[in-house]
C-alpha atoms as a PDB file:
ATOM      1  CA  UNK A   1     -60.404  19.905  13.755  1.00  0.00           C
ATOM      2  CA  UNK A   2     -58.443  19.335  17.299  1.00  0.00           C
ATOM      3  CA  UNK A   3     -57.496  16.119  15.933  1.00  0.00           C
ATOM      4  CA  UNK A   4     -55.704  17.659  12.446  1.00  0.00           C
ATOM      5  CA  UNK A   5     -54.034  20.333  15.070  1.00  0.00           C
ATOM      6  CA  UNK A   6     -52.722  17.084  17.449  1.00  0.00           C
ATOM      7  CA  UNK A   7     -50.959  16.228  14.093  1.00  0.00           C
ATOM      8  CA  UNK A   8     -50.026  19.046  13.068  1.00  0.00           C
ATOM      9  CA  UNK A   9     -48.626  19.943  16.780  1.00  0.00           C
ATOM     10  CA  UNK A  10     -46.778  16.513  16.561  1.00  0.00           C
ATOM     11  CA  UNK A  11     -45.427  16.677  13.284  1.00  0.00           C
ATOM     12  CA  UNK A  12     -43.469  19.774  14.507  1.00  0.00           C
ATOM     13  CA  UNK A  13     -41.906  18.401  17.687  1.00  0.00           C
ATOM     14  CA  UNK A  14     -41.035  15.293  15.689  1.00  0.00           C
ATOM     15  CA  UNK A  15     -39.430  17.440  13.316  1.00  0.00           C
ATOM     16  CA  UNK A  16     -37.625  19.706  15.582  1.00  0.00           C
ATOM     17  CA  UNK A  17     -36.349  16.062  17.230  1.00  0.00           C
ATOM     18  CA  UNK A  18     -35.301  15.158  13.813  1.00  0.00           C
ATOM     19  CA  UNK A  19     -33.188  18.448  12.911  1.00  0.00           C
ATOM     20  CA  UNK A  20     -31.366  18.240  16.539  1.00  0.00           C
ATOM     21  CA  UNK A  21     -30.469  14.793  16.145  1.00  0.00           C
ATOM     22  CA  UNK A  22     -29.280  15.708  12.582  1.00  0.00           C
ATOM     23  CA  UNK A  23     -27.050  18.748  13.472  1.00  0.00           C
ATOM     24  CA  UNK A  24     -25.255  16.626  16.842  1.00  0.00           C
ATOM     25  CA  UNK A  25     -24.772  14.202  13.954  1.00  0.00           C
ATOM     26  CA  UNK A  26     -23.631  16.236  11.410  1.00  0.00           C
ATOM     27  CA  UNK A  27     -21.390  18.189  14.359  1.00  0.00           C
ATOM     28  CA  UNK A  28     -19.922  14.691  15.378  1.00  0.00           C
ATOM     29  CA  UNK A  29     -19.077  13.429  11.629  1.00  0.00           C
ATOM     30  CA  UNK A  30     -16.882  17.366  11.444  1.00  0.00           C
ATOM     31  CA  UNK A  31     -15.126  16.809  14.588  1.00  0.00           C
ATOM     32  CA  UNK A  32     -14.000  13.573  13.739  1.00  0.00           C
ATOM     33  CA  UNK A  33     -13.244  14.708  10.684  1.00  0.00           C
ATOM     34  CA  UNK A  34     -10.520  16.821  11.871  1.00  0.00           C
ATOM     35  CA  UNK A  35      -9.095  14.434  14.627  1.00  0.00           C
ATOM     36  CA  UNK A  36      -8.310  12.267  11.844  1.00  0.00           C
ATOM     37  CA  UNK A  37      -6.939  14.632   9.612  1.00  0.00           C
ATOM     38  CA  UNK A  38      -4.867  15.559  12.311  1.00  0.00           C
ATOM     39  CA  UNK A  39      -4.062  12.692  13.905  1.00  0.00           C
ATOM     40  CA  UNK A  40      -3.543  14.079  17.154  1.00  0.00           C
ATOM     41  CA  UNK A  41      -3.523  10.971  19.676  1.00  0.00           C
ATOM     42  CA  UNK A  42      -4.981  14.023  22.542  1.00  0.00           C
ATOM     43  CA  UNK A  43      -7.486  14.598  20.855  1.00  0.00           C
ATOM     44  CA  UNK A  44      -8.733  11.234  19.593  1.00  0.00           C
ATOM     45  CA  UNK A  45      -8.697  10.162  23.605  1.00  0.00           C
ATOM     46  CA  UNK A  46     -10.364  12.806  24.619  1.00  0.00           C
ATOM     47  CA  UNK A  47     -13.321  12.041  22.379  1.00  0.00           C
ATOM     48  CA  UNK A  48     -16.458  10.940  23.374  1.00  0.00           C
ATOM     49  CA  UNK A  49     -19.487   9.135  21.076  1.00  0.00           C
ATOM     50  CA  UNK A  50     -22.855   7.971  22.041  1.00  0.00           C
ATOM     51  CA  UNK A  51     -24.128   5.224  22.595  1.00  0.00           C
ATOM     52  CA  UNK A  52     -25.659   3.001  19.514  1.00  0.00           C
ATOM     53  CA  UNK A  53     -28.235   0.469  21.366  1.00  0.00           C
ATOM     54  CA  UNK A  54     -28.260  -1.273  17.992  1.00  0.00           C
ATOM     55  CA  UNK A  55     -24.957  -2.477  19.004  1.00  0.00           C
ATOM     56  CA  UNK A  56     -25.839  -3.312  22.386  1.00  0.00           C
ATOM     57  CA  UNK A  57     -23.673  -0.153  23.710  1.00  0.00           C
ATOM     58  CA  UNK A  58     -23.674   1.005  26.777  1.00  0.00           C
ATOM     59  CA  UNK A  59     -21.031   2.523  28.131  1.00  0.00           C
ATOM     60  CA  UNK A  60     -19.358   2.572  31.710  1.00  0.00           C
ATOM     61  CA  UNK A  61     -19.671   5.558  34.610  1.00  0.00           C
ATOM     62  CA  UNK A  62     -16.322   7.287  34.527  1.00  0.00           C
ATOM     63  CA  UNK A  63     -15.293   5.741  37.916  1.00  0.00           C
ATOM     64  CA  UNK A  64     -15.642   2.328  36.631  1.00  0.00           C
ATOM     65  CA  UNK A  65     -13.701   3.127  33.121  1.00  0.00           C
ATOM     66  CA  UNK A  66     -10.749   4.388  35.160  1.00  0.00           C
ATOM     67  CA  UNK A  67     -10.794   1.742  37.476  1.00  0.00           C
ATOM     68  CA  UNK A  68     -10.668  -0.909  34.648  1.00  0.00           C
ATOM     69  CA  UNK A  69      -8.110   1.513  32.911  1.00  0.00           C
ATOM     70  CA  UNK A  70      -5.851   1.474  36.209  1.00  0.00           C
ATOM     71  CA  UNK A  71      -5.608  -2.399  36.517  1.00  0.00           C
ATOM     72  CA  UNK A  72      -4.949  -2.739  32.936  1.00  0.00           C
ATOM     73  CA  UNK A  73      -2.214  -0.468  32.923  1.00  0.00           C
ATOM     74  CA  UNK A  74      -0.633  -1.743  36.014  1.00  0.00           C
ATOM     75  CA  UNK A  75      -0.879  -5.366  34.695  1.00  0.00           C
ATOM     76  CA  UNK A  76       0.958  -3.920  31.757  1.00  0.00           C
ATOM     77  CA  UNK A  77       3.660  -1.310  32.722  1.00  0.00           C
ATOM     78  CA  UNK A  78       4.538   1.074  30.757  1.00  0.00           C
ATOM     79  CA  UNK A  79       6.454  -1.003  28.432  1.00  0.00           C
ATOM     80  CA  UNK A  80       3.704  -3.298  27.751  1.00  0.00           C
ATOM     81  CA  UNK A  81       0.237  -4.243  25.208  1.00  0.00           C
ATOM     82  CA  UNK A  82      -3.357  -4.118  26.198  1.00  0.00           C
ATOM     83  CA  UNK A  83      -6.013  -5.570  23.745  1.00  0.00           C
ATOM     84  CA  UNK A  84      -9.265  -4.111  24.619  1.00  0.00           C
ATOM     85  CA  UNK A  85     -12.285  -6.073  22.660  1.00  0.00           C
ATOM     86  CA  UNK A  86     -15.348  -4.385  21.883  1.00  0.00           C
ATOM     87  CA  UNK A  87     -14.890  -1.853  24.964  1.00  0.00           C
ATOM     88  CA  UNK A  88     -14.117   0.873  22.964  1.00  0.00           C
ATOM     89  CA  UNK A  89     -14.661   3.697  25.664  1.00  0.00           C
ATOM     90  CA  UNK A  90     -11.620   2.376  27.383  1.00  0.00           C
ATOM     91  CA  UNK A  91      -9.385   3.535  24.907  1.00  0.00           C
ATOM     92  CA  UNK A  92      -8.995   7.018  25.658  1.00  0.00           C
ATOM     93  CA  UNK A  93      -9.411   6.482  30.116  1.00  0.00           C
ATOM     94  CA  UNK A  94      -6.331   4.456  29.096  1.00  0.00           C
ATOM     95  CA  UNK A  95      -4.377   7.005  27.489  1.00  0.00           C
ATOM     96  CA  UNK A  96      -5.154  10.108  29.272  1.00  0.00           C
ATOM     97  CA  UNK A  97      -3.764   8.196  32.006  1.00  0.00           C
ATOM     98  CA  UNK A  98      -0.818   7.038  30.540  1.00  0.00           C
ATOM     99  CA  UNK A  99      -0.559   8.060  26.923  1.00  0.00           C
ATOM    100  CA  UNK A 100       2.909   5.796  26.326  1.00  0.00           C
ATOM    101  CA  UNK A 101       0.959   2.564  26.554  1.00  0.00           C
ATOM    102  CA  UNK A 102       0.073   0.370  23.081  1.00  0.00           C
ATOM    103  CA  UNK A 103      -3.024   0.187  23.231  1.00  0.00           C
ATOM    104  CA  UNK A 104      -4.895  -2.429  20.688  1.00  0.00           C
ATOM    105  CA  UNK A 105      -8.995  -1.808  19.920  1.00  0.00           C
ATOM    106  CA  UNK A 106     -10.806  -4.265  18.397  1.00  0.00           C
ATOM    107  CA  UNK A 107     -14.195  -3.400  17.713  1.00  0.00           C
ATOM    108  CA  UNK A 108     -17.210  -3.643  15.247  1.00  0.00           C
ATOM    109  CA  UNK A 109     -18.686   0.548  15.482  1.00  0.00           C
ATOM    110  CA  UNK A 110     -16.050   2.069  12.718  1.00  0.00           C
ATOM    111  CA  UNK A 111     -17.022   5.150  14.198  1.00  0.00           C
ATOM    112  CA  UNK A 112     -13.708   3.985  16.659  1.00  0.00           C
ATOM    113  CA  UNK A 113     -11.625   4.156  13.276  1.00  0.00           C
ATOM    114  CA  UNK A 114     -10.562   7.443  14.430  1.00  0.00           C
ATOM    115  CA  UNK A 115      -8.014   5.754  16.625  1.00  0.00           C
ATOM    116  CA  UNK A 116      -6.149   5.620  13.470  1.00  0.00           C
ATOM    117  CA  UNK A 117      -3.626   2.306  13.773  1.00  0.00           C
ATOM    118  CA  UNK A 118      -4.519   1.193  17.272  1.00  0.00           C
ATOM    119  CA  UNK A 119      -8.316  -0.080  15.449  1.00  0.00           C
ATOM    120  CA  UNK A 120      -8.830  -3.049  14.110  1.00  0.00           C
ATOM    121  CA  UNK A 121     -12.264  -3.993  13.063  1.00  0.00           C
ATOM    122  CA  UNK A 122     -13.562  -6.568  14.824  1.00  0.00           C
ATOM    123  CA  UNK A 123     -16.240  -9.269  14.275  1.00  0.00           C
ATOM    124  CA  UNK A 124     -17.184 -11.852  17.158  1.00  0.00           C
ATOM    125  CA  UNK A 125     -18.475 -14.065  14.409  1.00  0.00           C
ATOM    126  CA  UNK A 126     -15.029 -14.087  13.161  1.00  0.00           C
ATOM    127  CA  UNK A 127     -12.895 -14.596  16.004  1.00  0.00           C
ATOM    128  CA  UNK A 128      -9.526 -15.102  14.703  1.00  0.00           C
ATOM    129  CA  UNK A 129      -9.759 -12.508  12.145  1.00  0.00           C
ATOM    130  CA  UNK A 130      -7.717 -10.670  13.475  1.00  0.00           C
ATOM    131  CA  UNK A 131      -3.635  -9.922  12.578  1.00  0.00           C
ATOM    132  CA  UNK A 132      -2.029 -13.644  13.382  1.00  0.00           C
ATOM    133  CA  UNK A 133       1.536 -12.310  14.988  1.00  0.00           C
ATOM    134  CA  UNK A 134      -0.400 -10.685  17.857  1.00  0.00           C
ATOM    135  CA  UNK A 135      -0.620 -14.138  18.825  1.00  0.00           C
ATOM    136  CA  UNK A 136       0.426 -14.338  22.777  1.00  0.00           C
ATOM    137  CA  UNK A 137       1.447 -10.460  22.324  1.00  0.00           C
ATOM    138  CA  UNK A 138      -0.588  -8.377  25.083  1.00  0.00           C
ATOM    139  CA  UNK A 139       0.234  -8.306  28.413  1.00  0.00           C
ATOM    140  CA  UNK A 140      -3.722  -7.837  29.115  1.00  0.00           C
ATOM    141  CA  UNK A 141      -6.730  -8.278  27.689  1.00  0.00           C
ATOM    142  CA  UNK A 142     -10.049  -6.549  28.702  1.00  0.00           C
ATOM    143  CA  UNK A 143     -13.513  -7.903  26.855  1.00  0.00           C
ATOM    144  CA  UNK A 144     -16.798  -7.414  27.182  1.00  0.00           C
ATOM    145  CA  UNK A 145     -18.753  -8.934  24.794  1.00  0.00           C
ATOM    146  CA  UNK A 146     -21.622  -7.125  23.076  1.00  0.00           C
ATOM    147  CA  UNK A 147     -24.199  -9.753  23.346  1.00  0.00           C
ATOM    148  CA  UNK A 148     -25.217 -12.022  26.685  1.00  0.00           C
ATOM    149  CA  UNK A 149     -25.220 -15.438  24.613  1.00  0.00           C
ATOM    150  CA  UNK A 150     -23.074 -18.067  24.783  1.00  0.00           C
ATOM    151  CA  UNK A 151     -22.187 -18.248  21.525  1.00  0.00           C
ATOM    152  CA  UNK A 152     -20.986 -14.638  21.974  1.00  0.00           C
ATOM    153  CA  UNK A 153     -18.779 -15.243  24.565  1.00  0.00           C
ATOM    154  CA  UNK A 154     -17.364 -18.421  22.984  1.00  0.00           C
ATOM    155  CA  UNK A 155     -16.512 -17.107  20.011  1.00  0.00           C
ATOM    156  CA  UNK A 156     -15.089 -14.128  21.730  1.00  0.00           C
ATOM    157  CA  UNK A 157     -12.768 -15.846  24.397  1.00  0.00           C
ATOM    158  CA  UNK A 158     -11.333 -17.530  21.646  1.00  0.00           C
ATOM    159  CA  UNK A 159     -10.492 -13.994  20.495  1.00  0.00           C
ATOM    160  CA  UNK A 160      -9.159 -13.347  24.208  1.00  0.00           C
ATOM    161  CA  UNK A 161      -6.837 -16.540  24.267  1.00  0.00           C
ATOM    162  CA  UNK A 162      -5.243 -15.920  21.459  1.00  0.00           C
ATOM    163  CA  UNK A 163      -4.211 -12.157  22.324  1.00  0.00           C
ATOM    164  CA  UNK A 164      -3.204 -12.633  25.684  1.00  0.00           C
ATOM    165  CA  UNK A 165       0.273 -13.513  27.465  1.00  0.00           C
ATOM    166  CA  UNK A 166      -2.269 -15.030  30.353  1.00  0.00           C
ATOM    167  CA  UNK A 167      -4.449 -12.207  32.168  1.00  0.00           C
ATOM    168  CA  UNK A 168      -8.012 -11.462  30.763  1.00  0.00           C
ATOM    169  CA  UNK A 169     -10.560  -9.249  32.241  1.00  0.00           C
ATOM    170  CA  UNK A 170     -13.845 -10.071  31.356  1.00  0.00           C
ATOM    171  CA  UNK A 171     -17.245  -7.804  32.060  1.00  0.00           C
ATOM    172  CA  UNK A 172     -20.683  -9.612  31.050  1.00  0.00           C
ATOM    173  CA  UNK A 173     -23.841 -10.348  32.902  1.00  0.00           C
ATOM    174  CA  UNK A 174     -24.153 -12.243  35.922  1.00  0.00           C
ATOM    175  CA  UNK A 175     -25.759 -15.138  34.041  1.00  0.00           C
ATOM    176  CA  UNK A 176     -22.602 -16.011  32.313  1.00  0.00           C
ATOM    177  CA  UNK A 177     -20.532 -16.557  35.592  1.00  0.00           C
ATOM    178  CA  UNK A 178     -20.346 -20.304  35.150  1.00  0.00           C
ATOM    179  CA  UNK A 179     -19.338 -20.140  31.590  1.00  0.00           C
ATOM    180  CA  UNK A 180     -16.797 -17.850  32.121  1.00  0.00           C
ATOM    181  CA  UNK A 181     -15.198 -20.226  34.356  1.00  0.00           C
ATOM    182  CA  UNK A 182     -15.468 -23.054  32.079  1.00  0.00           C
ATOM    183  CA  UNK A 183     -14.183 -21.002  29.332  1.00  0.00           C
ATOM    184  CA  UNK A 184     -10.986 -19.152  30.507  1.00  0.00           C
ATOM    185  CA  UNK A 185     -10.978 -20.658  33.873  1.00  0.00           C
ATOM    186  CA  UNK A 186     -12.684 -17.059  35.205  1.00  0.00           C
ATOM    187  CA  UNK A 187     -13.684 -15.793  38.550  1.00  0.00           C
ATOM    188  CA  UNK A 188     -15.925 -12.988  39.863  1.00  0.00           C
ATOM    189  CA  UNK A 189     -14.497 -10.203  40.969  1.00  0.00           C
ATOM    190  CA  UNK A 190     -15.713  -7.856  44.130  1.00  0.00           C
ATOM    191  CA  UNK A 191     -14.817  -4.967  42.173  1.00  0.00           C
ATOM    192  CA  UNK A 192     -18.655  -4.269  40.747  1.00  0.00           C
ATOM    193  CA  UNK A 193     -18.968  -2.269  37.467  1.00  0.00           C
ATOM    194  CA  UNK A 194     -21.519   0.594  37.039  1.00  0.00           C
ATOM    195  CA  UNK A 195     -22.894   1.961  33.771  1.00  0.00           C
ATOM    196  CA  UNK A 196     -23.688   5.591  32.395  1.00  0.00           C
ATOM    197  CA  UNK A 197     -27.405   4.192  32.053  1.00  0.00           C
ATOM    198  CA  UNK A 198     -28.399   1.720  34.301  1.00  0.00           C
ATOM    199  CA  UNK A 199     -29.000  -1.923  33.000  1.00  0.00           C
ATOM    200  CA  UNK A 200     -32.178  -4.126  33.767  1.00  0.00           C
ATOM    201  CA  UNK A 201     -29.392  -7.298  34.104  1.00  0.00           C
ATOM    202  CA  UNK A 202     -27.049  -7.557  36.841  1.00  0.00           C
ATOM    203  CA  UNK A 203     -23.486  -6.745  35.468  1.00  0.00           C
ATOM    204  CA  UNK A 204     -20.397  -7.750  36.606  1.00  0.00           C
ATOM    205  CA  UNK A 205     -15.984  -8.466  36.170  1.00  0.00           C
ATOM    206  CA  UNK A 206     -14.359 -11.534  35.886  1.00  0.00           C
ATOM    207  CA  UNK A 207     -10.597 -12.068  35.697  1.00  0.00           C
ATOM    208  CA  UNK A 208      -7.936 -15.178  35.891  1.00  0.00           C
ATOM    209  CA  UNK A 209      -5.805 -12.947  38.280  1.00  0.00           C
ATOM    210  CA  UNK A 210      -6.684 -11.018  41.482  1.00  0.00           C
ATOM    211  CA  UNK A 211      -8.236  -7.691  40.177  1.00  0.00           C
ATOM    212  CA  UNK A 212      -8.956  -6.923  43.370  1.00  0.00           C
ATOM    213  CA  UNK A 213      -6.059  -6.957  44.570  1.00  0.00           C
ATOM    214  CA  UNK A 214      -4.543  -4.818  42.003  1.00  0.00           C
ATOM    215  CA  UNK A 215      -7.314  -2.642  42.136  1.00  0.00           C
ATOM    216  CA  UNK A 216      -6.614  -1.835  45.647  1.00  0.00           C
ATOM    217  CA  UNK A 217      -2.676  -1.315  45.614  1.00  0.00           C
ATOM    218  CA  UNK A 218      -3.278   0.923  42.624  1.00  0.00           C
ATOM    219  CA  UNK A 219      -5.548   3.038  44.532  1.00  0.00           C
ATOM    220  CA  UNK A 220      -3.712   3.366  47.452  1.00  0.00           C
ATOM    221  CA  UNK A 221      -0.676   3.941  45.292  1.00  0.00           C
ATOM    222  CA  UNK A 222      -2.783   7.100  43.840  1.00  0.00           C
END
């Protein structure tokens, strides 16, 4: 008899789980709804989405969004592109803080399709599926590849190359430090980015320009 009420007790809780998870769901799917109805660029910035580990998401702390939003923009000016690949969050640190800049997303969650004509879906397996006169167009490009493998990367620095004018930012694991230089002729940064959830691998930012540097006039500029 105790064990039917465990059950029983269980079943409920799992249920109750189940109708929460439905209804922030189901609340989601309406508010994006009307952001794309409306198409107010605002309001698709200021809108936030979970994380989808079957992805491999995990998303940034705010201070280390807006510190990779700063560079990017400074790199670009105000009359420049930035290509962000498969860092979606980005987009809207970007343009709350400077809502002028063309900002390009290219990413695989269509949830992101609420960014109207700045998404393009995005495959890693397909690398140069992707429009062919943005060839050489942005000014930056900031990647972080969903997957620590080395085909991942590969196939996703050819993405990089072929977007950028010359600077890349990249943020992966550790482990990939040596391709990354082989690849796009990358080196570590000091500059150390943090995430919303902490990750068991070490994580960390790569560029072929001194981020640091940037980083630290831009902050003193502030």
């Amino acid at each position: 008899m105790a064990e039917e009420e465990d059950e029983v007790q269980l079943s409920a809780e799992t249920m109750k789980a189940l109708q929460e998870f439905l209804q922030e769901q189901s609340d989601r799917e309406i508010k994006i709804k009307e952001i794309t109805e409306q198409r107010d660029k605002n309001n698709v910035s200021s809108l936030t989405f979970g994380e989808d580990w079957q992805l491999s998401q995990f998303w940034y702390s705010d201070e280390t969004a807006i510190s990779l939003a700063k560079v990017a923009i400074s790199v670009a000016t105000s009359s420049g592109r930035i290509a962000l690949i498969s860092c979606p969050t980005l987009y809207r640190h970007i343009k709350s803080l400077a809502p002028e800049i063309k900002v390009s997303l290219f990413e695989f969650d269509q949830r992101f399709s609420v960014f109207g004509e700045d998404f393009f879906l995005y495959d890693y397996r397909s690398p140069l599926d992707i429009p062919r006169d943005f060839a050489s167009q942005f000014d930056i490009v900031v990647m972080d590849p969903p997957f620590l493998s080395e085909e991942c990367l590969t196939k996703t620095a050819v993405t990089a190359k072929f977007l950028a004018k010359d600077k890349i930012i990249l943020c992966t694991g550790s482990v990939m430090e040596d391709l990354a230089r082989r690849l796009l002729d990358m080196k570590k940064c000091l500059f150390e980015p943090k995430h919303q959830n902490n990750l068991a691998n070490e994580f960390c930012c790569y560029s072929n320009f001194n981020f640091d540097d940037v980083l630290s006039t831009v902050n003193k500029n502030s």
